[in-house]
PDB file of N, CA and C in Angstrom:
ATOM      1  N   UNK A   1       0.852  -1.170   0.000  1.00  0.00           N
ATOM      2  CA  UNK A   1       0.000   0.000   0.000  1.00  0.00           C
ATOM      3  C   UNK A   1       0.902   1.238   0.000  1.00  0.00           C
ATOM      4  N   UNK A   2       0.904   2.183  -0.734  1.00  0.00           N
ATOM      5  CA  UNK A   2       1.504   3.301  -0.615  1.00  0.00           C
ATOM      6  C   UNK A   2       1.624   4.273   0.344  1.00  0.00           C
ATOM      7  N   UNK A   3       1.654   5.328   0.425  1.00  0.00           N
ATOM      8  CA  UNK A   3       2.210   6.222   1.862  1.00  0.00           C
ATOM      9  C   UNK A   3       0.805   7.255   1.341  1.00  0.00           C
ATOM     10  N   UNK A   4       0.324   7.487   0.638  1.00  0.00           N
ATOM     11  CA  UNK A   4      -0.372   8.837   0.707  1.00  0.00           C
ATOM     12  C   UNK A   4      -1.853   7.820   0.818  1.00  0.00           C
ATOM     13  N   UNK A   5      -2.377   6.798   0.425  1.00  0.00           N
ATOM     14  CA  UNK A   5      -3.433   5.840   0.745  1.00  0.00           C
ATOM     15  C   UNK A   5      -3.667   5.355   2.269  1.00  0.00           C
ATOM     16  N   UNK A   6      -2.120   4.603   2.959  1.00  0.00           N
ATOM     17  CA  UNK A   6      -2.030   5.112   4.122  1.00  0.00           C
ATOM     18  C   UNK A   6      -2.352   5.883   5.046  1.00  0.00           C
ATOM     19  N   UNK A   7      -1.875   6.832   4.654  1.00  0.00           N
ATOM     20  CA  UNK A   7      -1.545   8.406   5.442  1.00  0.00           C
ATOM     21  C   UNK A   7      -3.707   8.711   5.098  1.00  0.00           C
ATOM     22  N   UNK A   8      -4.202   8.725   3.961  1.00  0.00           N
ATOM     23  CA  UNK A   8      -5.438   9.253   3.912  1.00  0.00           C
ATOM     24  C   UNK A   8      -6.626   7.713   4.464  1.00  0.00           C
ATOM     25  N   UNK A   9      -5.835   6.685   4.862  1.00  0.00           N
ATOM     26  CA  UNK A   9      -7.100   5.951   5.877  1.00  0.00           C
ATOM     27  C   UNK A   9      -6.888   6.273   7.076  1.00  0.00           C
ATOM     28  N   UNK A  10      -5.791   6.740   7.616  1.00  0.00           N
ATOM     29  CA  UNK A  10      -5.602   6.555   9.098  1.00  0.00           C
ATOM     30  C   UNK A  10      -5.979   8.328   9.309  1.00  0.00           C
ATOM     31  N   UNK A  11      -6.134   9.102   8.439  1.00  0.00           N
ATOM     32  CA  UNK A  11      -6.753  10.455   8.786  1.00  0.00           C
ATOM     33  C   UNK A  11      -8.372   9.821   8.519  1.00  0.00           C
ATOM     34  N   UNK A  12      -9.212   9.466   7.924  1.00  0.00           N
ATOM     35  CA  UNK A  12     -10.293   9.200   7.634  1.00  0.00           C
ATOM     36  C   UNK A  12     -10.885   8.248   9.053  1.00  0.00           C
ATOM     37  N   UNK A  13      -9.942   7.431   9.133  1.00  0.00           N
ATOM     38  CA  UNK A  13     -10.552   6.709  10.349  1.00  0.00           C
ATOM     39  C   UNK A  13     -10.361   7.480  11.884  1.00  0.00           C
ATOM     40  N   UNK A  14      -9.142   8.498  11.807  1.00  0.00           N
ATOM     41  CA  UNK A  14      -9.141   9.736  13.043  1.00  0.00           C
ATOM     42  C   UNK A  14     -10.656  10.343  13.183  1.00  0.00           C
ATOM     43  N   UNK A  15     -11.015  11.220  11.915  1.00  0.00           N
ATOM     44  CA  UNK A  15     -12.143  11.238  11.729  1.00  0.00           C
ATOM     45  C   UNK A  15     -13.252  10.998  12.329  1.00  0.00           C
ATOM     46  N   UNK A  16     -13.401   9.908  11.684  1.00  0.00           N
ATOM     47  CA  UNK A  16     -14.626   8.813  12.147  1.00  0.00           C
ATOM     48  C   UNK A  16     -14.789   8.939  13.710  1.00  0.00           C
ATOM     49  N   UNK A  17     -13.838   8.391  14.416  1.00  0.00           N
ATOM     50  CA  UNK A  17     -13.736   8.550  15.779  1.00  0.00           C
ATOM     51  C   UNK A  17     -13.731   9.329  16.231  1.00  0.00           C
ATOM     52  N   UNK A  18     -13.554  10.247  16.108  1.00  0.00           N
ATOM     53  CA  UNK A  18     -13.708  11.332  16.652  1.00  0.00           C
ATOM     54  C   UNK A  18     -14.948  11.853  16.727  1.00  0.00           C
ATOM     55  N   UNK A  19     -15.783  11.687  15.493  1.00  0.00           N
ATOM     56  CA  UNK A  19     -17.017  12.428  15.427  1.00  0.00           C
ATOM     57  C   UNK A  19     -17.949  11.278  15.707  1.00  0.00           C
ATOM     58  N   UNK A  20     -18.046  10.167  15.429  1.00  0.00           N
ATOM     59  CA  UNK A  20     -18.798   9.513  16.244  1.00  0.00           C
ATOM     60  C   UNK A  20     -18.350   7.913  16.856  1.00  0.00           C
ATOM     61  N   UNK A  21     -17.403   8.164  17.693  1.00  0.00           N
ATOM     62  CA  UNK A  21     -16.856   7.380  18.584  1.00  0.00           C
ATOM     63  C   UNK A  21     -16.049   6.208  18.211  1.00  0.00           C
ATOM     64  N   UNK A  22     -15.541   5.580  19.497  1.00  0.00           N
ATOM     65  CA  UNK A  22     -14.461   3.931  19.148  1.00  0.00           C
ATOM     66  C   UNK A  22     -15.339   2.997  18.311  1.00  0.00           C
ATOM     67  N   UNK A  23     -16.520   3.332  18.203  1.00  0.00           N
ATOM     68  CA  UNK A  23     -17.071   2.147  18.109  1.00  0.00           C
ATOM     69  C   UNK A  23     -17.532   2.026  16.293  1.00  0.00           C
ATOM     70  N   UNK A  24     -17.239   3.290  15.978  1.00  0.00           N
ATOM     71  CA  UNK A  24     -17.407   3.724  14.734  1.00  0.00           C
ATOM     72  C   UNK A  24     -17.360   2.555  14.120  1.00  0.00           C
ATOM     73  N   UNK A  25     -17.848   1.747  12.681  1.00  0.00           N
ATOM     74  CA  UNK A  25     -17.872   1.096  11.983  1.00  0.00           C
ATOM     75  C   UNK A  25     -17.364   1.722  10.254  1.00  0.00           C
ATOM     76  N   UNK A  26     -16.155   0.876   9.445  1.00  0.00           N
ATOM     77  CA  UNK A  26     -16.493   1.358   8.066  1.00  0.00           C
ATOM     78  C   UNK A  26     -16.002   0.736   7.132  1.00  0.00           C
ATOM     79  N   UNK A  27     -16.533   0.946   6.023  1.00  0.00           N
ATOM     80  CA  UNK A  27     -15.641  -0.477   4.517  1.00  0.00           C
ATOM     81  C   UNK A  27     -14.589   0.585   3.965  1.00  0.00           C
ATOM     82  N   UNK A  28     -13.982  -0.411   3.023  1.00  0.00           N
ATOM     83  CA  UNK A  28     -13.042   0.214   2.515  1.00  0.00           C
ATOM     84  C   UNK A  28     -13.069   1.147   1.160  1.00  0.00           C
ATOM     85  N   UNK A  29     -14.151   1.845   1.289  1.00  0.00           N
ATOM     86  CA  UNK A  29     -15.207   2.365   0.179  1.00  0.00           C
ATOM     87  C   UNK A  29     -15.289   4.031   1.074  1.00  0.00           C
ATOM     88  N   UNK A  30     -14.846   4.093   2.688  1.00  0.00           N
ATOM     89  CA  UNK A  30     -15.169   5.508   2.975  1.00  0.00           C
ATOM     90  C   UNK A  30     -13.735   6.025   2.708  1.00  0.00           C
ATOM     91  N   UNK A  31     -12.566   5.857   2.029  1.00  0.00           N
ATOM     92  CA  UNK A  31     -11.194   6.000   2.008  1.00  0.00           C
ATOM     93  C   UNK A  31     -11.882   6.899   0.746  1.00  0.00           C
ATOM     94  N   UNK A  32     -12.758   7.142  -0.003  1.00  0.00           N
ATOM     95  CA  UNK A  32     -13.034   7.188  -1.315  1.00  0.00           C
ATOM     96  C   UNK A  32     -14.211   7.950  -1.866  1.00  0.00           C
ATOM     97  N   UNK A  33     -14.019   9.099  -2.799  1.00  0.00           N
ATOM     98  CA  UNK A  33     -15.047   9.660  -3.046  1.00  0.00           C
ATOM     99  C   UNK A  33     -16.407   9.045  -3.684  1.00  0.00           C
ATOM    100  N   UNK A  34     -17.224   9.090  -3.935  1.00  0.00           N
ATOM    101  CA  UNK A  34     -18.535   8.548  -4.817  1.00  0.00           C
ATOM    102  C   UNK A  34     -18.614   8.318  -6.220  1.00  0.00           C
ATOM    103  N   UNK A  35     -17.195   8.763  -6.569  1.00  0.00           N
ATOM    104  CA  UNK A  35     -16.847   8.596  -7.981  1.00  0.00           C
ATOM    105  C   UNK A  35     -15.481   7.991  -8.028  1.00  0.00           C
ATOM    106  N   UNK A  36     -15.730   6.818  -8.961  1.00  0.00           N
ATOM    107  CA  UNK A  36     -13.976   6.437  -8.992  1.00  0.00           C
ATOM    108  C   UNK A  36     -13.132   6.983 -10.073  1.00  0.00           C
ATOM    109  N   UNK A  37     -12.484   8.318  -9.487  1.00  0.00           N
ATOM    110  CA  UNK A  37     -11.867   8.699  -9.146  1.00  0.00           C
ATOM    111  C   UNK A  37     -10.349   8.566  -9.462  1.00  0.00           C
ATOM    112  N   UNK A  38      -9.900   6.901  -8.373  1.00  0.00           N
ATOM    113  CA  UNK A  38      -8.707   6.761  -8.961  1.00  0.00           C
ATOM    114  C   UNK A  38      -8.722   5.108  -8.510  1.00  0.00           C
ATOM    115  N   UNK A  39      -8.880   4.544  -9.746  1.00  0.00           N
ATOM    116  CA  UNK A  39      -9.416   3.396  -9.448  1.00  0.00           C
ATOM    117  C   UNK A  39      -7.978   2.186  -8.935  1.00  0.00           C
ATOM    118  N   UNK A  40      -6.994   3.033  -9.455  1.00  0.00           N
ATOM    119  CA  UNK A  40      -5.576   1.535  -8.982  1.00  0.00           C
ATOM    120  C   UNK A  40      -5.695   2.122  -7.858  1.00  0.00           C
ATOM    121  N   UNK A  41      -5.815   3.269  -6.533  1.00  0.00           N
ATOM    122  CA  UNK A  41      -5.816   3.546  -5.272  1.00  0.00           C
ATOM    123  C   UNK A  41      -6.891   2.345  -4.499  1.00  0.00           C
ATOM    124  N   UNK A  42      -7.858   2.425  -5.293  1.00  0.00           N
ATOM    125  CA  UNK A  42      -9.512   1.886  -4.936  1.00  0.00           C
ATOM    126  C   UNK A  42      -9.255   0.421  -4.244  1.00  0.00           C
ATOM    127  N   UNK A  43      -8.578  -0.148  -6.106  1.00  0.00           N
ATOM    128  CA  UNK A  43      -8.094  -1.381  -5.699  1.00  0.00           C
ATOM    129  C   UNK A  43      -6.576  -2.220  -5.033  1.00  0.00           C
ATOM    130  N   UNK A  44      -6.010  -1.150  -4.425  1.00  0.00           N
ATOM    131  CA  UNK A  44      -5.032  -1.336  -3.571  1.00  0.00           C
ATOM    132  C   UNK A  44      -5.572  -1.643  -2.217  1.00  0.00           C
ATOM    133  N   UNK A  45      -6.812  -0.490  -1.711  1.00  0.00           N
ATOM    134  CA  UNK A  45      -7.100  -0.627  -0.882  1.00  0.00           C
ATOM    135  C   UNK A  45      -8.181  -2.157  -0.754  1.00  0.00           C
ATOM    136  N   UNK A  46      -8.806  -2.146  -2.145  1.00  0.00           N
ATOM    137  CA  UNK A  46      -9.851  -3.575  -1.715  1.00  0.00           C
ATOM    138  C   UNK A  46      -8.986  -4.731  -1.419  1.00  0.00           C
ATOM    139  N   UNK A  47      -7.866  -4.630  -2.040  1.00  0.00           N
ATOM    140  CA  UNK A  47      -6.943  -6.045  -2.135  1.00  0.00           C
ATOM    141  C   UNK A  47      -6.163  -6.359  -0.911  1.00  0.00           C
ATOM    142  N   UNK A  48      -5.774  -5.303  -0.072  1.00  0.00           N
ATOM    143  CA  UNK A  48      -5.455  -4.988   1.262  1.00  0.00           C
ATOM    144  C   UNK A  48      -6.334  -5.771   1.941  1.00  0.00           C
ATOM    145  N   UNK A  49      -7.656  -4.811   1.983  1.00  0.00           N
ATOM    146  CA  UNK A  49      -8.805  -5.299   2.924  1.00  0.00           C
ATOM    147  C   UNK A  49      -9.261  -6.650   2.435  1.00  0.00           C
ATOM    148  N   UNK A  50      -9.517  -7.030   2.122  1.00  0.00           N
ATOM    149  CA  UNK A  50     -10.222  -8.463   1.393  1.00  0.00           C
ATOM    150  C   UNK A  50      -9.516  -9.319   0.763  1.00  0.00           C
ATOM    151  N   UNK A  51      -8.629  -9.796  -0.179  1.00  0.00           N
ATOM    152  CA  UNK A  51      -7.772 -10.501  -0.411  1.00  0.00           C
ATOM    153  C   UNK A  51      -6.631 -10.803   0.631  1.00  0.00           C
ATOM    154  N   UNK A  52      -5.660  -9.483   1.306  1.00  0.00           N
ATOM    155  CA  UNK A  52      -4.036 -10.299   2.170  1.00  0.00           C
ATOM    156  C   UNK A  52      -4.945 -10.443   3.765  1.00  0.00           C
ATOM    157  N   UNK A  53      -6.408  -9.082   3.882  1.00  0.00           N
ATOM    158  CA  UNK A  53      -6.353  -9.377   5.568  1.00  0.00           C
ATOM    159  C   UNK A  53      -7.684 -10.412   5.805  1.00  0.00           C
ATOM    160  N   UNK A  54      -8.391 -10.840   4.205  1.00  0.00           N
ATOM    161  CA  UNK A  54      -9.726 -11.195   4.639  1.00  0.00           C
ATOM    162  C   UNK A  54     -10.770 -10.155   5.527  1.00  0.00           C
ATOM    163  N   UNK A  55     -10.792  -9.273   5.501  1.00  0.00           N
ATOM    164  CA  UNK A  55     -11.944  -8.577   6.634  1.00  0.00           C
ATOM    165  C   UNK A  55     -12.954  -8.636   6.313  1.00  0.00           C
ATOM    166  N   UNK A  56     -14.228  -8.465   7.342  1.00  0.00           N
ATOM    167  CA  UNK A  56     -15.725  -8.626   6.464  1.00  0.00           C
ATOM    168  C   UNK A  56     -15.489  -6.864   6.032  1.00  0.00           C
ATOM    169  N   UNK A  57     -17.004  -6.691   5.691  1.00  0.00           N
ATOM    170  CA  UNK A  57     -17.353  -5.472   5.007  1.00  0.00           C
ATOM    171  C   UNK A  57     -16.815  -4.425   5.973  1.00  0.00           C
ATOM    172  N   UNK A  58     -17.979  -4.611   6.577  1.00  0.00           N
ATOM    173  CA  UNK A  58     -17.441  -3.442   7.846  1.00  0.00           C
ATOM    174  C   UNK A  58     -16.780  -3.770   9.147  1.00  0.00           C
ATOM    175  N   UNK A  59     -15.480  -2.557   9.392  1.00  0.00           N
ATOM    176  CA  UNK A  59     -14.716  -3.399  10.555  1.00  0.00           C
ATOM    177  C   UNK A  59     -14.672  -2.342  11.553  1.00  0.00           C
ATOM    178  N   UNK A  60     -14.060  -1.619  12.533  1.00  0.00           N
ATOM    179  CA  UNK A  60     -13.831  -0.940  13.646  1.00  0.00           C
ATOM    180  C   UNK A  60     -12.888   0.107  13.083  1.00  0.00           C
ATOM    181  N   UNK A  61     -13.013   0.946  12.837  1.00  0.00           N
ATOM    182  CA  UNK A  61     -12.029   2.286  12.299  1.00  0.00           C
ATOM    183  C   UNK A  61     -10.856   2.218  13.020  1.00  0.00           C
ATOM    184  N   UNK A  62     -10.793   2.103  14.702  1.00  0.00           N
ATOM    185  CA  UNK A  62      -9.936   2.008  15.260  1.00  0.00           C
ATOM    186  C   UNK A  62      -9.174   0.543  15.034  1.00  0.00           C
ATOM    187  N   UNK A  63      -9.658  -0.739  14.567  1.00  0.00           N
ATOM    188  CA  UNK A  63      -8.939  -1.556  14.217  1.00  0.00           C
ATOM    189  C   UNK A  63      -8.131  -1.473  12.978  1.00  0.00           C
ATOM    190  N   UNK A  64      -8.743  -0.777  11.868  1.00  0.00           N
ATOM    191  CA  UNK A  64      -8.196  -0.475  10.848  1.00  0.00           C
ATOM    192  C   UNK A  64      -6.982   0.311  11.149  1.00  0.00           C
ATOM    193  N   UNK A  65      -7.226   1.357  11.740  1.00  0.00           N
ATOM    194  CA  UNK A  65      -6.302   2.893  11.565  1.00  0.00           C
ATOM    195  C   UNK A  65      -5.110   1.707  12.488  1.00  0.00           C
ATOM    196  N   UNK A  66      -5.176   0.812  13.682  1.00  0.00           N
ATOM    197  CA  UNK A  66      -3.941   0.084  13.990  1.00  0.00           C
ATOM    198  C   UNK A  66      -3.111  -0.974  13.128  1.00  0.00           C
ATOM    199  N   UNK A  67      -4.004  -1.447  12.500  1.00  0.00           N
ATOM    200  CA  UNK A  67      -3.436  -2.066  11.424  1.00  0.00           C
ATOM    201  C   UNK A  67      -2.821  -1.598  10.578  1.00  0.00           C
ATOM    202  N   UNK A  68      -3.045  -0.003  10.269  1.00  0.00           N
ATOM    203  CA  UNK A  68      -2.150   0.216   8.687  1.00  0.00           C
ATOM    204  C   UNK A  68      -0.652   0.958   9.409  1.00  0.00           C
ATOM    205  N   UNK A  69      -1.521   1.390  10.794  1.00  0.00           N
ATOM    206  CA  UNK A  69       0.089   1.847  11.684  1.00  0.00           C
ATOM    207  C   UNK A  69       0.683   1.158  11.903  1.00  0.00           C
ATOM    208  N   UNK A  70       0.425  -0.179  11.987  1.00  0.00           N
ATOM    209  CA  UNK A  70       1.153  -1.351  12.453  1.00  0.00           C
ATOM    210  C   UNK A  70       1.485  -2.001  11.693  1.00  0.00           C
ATOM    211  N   UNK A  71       1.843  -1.098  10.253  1.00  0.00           N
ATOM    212  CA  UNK A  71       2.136  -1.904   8.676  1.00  0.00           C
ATOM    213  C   UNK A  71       1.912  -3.306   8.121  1.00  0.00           C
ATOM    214  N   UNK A  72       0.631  -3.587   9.066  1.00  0.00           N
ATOM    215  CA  UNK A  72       0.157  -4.879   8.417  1.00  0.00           C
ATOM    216  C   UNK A  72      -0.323  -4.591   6.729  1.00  0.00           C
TER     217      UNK A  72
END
């Protein structure tokens, strides 16, 4: 995964938590505007989430944002 995909889930999932709590829920679809945009980013991130970590749809923002800090 690159550094600026990175760098823009673990601000997105700050976000999240912040405005509505730990418990926040999200797919790998809120990294991303409503239009694709930039689709090899899109699918870096689906292949991350779903192909190397298996995750379901929706996971814990705060589990995510430790995982990409924790360069899994």
């Amino acid at each position: 995964m690159n550094p600026d995909l990175k760098q823009k889930i673990i601000q997105v999932c700050e976000q999240k938590i912040r405005t509505k709590g730990p418990d926040v829920v999200l797919s790998f679809y809120a990294f991303f505007k409503n239009k694709n945009d930039n689709p090899k980013e899109l699918m870096d991130a689906a292949t991350w989430w779903i192909e190397i970590h298996q995750l379901d749809h929706f996971e814990k923002a705060v589990k995510i944002k430790g995982m990409v800090e924790a360069g899994l």
